[in-house]
C-alpha atoms as a PDB file:
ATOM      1  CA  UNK A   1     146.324 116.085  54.890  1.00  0.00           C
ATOM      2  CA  UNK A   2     147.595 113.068  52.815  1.00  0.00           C
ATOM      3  CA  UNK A   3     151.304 114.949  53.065  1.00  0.00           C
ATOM      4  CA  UNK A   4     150.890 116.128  56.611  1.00  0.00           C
ATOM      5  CA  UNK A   5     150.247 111.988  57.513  1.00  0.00           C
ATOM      6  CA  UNK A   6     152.900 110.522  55.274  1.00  0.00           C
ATOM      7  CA  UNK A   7     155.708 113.036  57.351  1.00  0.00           C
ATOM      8  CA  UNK A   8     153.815 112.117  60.081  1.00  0.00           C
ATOM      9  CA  UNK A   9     154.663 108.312  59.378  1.00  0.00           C
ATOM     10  CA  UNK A  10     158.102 109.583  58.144  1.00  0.00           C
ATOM     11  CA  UNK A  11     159.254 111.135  61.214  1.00  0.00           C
ATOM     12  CA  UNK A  12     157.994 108.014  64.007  1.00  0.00           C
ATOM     13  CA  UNK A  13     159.880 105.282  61.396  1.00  0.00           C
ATOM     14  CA  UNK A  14     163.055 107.842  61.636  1.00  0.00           C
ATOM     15  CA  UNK A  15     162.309 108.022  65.352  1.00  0.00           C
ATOM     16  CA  UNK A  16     161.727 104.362  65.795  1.00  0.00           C
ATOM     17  CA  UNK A  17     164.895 103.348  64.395  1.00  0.00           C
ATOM     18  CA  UNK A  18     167.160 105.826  66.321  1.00  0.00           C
ATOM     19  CA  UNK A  19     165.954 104.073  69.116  1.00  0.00           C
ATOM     20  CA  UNK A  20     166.503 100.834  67.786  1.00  0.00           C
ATOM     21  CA  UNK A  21     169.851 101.898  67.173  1.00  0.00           C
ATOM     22  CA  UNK A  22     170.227 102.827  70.696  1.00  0.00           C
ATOM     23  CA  UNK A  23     168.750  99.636  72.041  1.00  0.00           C
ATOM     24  CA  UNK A  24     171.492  97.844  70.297  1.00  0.00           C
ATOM     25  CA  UNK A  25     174.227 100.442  71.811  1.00  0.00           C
ATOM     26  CA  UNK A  26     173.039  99.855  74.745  1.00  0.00           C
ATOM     27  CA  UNK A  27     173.452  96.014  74.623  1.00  0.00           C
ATOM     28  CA  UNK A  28     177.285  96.591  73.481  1.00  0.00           C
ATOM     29  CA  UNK A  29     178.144  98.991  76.259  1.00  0.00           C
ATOM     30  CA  UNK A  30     176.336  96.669  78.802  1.00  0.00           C
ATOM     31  CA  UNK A  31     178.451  93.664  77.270  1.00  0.00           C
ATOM     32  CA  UNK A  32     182.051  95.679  77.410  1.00  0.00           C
ATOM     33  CA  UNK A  33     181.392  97.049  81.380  1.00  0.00           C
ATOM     34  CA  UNK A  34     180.040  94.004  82.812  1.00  0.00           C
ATOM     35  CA  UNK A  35     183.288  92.228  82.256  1.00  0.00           C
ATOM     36  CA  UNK A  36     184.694  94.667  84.581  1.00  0.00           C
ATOM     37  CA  UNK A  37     182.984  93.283  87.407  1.00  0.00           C
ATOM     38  CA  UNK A  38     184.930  89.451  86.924  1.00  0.00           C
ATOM     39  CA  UNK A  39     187.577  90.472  84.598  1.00  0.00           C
ATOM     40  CA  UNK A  40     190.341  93.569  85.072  1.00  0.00           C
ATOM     41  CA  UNK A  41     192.351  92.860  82.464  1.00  0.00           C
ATOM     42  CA  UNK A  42     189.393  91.542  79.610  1.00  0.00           C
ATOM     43  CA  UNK A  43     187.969  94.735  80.841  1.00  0.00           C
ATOM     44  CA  UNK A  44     190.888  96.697  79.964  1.00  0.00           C
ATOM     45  CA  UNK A  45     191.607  94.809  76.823  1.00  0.00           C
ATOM     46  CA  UNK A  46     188.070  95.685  75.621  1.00  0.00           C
ATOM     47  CA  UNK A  47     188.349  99.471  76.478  1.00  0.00           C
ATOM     48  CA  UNK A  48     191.461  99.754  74.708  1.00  0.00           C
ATOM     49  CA  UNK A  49     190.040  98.491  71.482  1.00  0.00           C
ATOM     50  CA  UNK A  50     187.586 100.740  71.505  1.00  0.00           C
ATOM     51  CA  UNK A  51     189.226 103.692  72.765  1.00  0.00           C
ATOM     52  CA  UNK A  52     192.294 103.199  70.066  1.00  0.00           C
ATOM     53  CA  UNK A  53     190.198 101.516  66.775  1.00  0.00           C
ATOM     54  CA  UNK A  54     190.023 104.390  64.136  1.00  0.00           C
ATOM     55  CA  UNK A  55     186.822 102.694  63.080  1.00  0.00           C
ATOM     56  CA  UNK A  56     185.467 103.033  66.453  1.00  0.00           C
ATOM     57  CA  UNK A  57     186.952 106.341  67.155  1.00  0.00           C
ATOM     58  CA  UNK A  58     185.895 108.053  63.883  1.00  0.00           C
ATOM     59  CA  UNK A  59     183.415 106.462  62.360  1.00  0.00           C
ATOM     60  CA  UNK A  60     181.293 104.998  65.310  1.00  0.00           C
ATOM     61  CA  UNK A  61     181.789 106.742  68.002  1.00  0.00           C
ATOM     62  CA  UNK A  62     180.323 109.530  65.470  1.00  0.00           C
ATOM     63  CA  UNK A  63     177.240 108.079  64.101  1.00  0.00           C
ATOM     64  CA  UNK A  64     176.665 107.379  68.083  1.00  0.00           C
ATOM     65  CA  UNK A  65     176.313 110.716  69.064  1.00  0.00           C
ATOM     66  CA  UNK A  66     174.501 111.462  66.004  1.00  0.00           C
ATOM     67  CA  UNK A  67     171.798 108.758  66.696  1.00  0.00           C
ATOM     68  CA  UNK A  68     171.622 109.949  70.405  1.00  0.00           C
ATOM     69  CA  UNK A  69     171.303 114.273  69.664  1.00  0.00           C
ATOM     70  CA  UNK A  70     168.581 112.733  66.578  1.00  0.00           C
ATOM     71  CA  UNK A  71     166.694 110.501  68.713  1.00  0.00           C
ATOM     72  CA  UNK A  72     166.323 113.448  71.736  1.00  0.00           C
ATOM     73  CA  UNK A  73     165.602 116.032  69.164  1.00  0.00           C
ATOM     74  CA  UNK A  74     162.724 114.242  67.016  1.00  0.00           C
ATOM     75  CA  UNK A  75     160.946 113.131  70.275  1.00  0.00           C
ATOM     76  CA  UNK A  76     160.341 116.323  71.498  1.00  0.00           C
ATOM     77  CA  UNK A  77     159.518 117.612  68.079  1.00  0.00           C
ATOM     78  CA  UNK A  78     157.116 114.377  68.327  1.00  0.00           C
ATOM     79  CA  UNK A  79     155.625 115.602  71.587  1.00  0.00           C
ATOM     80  CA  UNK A  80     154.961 119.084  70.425  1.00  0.00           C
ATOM     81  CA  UNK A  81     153.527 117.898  67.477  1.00  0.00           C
ATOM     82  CA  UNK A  82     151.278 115.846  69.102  1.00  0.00           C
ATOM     83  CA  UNK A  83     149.971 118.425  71.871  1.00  0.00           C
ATOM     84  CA  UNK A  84     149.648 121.366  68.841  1.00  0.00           C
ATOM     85  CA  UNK A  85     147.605 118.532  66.770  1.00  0.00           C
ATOM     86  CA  UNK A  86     145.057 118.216  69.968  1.00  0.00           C
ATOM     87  CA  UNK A  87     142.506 120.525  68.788  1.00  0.00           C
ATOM     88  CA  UNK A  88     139.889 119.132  70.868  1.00  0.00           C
ATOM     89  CA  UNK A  89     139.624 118.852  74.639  1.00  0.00           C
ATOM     90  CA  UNK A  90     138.014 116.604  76.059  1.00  0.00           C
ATOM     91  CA  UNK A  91     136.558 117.962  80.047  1.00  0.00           C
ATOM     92  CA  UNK A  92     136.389 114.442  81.665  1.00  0.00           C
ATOM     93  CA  UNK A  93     139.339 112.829  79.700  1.00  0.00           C
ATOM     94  CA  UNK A  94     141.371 110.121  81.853  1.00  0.00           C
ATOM     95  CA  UNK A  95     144.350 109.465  80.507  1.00  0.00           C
ATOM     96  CA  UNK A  96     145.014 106.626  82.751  1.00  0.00           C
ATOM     97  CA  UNK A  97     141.981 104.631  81.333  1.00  0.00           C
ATOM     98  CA  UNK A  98     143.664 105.326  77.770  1.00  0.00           C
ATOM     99  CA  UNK A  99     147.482 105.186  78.290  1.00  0.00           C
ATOM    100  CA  UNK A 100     150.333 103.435  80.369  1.00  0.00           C
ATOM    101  CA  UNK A 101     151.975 105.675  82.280  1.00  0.00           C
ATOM    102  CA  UNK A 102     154.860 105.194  81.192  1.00  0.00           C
ATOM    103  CA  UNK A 103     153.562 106.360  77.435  1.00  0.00           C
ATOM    104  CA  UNK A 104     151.947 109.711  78.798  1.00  0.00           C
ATOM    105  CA  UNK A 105     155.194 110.018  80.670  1.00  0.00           C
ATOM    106  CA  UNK A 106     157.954 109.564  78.142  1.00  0.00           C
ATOM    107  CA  UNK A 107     158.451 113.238  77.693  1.00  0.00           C
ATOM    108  CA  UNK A 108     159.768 113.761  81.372  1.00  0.00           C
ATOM    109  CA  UNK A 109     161.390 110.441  81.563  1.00  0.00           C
ATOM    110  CA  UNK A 110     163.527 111.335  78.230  1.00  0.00           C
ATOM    111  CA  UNK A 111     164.953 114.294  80.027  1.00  0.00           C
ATOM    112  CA  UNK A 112     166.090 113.286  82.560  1.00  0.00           C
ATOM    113  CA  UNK A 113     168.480 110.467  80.657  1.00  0.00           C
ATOM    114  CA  UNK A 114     169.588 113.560  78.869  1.00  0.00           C
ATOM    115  CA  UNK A 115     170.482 115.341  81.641  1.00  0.00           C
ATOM    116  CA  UNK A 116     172.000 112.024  83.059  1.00  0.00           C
ATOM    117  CA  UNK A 117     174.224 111.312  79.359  1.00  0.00           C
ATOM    118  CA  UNK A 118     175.142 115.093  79.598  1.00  0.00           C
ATOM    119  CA  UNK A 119     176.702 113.804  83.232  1.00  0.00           C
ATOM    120  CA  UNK A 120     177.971 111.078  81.774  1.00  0.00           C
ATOM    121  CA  UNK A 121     179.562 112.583  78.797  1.00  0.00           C
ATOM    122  CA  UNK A 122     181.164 114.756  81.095  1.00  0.00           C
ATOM    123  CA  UNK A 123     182.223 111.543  83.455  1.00  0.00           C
ATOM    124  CA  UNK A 124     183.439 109.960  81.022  1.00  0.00           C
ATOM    125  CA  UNK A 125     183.774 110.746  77.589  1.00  0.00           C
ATOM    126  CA  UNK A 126     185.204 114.393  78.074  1.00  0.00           C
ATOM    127  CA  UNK A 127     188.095 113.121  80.584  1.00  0.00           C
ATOM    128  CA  UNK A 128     188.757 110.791  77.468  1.00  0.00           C
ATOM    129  CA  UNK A 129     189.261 113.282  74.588  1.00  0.00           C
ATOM    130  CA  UNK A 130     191.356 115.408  76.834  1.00  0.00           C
ATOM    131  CA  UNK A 131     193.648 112.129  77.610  1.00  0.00           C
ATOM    132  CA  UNK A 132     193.646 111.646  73.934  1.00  0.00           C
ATOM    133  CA  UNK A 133     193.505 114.535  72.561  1.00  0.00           C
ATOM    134  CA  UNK A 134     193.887 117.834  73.897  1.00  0.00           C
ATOM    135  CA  UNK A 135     196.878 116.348  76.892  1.00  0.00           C
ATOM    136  CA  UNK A 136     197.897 114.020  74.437  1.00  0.00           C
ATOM    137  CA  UNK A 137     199.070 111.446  76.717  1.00  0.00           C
ATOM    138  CA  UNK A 138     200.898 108.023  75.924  1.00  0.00           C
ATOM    139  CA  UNK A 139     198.364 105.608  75.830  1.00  0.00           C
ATOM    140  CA  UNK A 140     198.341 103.107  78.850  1.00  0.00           C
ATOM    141  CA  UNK A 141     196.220 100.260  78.284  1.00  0.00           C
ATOM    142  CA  UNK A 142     195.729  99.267  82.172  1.00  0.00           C
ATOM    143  CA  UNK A 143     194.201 102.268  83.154  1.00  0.00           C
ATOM    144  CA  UNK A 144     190.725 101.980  81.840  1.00  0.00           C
ATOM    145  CA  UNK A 145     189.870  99.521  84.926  1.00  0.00           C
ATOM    146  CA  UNK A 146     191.108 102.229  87.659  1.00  0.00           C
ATOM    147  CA  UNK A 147     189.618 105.079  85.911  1.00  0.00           C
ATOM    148  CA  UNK A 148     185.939 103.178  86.104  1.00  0.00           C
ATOM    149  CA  UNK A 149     186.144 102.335  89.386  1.00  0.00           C
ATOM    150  CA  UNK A 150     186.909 106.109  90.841  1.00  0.00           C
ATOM    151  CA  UNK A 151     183.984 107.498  89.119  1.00  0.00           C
ATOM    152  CA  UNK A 152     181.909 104.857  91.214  1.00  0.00           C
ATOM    153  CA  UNK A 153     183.813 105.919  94.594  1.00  0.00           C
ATOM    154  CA  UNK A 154     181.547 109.217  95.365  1.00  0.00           C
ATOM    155  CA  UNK A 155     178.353 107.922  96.803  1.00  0.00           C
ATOM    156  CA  UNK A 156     176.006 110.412  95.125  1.00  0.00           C
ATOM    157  CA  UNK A 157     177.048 109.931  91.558  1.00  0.00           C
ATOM    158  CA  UNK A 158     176.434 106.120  92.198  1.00  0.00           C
ATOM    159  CA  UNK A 159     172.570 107.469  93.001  1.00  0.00           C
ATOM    160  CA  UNK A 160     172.235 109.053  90.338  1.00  0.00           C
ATOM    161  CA  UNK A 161     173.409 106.574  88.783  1.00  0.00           C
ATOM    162  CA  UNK A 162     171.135 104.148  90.285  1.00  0.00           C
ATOM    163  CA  UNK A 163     167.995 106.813  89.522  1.00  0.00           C
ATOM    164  CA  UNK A 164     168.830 107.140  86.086  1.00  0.00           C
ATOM    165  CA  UNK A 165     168.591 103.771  85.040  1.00  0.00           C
ATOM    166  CA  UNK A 166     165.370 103.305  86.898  1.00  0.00           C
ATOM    167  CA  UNK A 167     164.017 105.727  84.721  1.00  0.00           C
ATOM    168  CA  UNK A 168     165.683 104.140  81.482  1.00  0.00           C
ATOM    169  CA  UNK A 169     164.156 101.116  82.537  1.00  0.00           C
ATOM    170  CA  UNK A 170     160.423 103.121  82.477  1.00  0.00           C
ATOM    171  CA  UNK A 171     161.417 104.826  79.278  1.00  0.00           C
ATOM    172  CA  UNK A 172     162.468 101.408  77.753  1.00  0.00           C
ATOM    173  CA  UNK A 173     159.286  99.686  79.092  1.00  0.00           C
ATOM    174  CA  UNK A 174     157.059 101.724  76.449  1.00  0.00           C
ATOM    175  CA  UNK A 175     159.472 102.987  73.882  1.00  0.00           C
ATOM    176  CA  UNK A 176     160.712  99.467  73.057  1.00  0.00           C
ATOM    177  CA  UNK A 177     157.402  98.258  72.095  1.00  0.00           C
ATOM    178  CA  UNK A 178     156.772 101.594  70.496  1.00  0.00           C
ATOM    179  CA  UNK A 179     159.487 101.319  67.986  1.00  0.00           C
ATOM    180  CA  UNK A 180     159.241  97.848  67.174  1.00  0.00           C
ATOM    181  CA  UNK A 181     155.740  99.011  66.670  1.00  0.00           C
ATOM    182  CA  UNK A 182     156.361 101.776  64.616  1.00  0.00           C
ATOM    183  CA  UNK A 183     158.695  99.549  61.761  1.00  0.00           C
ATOM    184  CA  UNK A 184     155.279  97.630  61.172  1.00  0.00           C
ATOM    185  CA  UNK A 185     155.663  94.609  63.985  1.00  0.00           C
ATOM    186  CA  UNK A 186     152.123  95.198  65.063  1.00  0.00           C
ATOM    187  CA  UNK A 187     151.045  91.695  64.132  1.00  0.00           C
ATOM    188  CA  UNK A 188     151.301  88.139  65.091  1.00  0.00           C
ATOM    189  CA  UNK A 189     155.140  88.681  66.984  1.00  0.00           C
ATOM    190  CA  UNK A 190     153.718  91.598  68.999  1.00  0.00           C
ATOM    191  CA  UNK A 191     152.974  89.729  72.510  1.00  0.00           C
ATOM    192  CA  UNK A 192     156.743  88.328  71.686  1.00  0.00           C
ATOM    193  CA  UNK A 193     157.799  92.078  71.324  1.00  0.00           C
ATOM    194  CA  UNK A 194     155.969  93.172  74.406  1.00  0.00           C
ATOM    195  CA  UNK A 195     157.900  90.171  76.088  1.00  0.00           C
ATOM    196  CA  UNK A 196     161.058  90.937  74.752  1.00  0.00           C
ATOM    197  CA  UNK A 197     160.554  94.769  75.617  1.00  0.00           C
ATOM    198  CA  UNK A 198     160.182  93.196  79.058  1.00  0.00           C
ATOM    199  CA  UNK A 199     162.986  91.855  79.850  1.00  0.00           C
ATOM    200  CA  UNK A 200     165.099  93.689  78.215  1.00  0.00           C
ATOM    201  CA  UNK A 201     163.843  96.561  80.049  1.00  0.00           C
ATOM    202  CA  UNK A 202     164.011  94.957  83.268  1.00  0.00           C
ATOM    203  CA  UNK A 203     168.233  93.197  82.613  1.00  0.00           C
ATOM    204  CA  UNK A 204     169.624  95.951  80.618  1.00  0.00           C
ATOM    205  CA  UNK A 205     168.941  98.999  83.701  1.00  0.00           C
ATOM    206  CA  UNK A 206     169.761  96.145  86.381  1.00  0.00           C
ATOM    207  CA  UNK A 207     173.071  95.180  84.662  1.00  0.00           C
ATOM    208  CA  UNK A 208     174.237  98.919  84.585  1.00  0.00           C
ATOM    209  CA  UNK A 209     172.864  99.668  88.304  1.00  0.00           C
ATOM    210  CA  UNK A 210     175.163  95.844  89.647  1.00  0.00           C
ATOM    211  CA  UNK A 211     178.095  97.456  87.876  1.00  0.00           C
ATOM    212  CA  UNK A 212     177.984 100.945  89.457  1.00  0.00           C
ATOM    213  CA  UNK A 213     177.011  99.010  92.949  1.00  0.00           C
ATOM    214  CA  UNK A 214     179.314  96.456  92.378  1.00  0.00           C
ATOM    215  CA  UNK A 215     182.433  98.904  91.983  1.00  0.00           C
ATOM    216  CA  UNK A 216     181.038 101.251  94.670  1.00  0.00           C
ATOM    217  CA  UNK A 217     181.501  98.306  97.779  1.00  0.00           C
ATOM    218  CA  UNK A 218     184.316  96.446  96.094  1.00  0.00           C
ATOM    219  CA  UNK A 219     186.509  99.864  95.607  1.00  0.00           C
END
């Protein structure tokens, strides 16, 4: 029992900071795209950078997609966990008088912003490496600006872009709280972490959806 707990515990900390890491990502990639919507050529400067800094490229850019496949992969292995270690049933259980909806919810809400970073891989990332890498084209350093605002031209993909974040926004409004949580901030800062969770919950989807709208009527 003792061993099956401390794993337990092992596994949310390991989950808790993967999404930690991605909260901070998330601030980063938020910080280089909103300068897009005042700035062509900051925007363009920025994107360079990062698409041409080995340190970025190859040791980043790595540990990114690392973090994002671990964080996907130990919270389902959380949620089965968690159903299989529901022995009893209880007949008149509400789970609305227990839980947010949000935290019975997370399950369904983390899929579908991995079907939506599979997309946007796909958008964005995979026309990349074949600039890069596989075409091997000369590097241009204006064209990051152009290239962001065709993806936004198609009205559908700005819906689902607009969807997605919604449901980021849902998935942050619990897991934020959760991982903080998890790292041992269930204390005295906790109503400053639920605050925090918030906002950041609230500004970090709404920046991303005012850059896809943004680029969609100013195209």
């Amino acid at each position: 029992m003792s061993g099956f707990l401390s794993s337990s515990i092992a596994r949310k900390f390991a989950m808790a900071l993967s999404a930690l890491f991605l909260i901070f990502f998330l601030i980063i990639h938020l910080a280089v795209n909103i300068t897009s919507v005042f700035s062509e050529d900051l925007f363009n400067q920025l994107s360079h950078f990062m698409g041409t800094n080995p340190m970025v490229q190859f040791a980043l850019q790595p540990v990114l997609l690392v973090g994002v496949i671990f964080h996907f992969v130990m919270g389902f292995v959380l949620e089965i966990r968690n159903k299989s270690a529901r022995d009893v049933k209880y007949v008149n259980y509400k789970g609305s008088a227990n839980s947010s909806w949000m935290s019975r919810n997370m399950i369904y809400s983390g899929l579908a912003i991995l079907a939506f970073l599979l997309i946007h891989f796909i958008d964005f990332w995979a026309p990349e490496m074949n600039y890069k890498y596989i075409e091997a084209l000369p590097e241009n350093p204006t064209r990051y600006y152009h290239e962001l605002q065709e993806k936004f031209m198609p009205l559908w993909r700005v819906v689902l872009y607009v969807i997605a974040f919604v449901l980021l926004g849902l998935h942050l409004l619990h897991g934020f709280q959760s991982a903080f949580q998890s790292i041992g901030f269930n204390n005295k800062y906790t109503s400053f972490v639920k605050a925090l969770g918030k906002w950041y919950s609230i500004l970090i989807p709404a920046g991303f959806i005012f850059i896809a709208l943004f680029h969609y009527f100013n195209h």
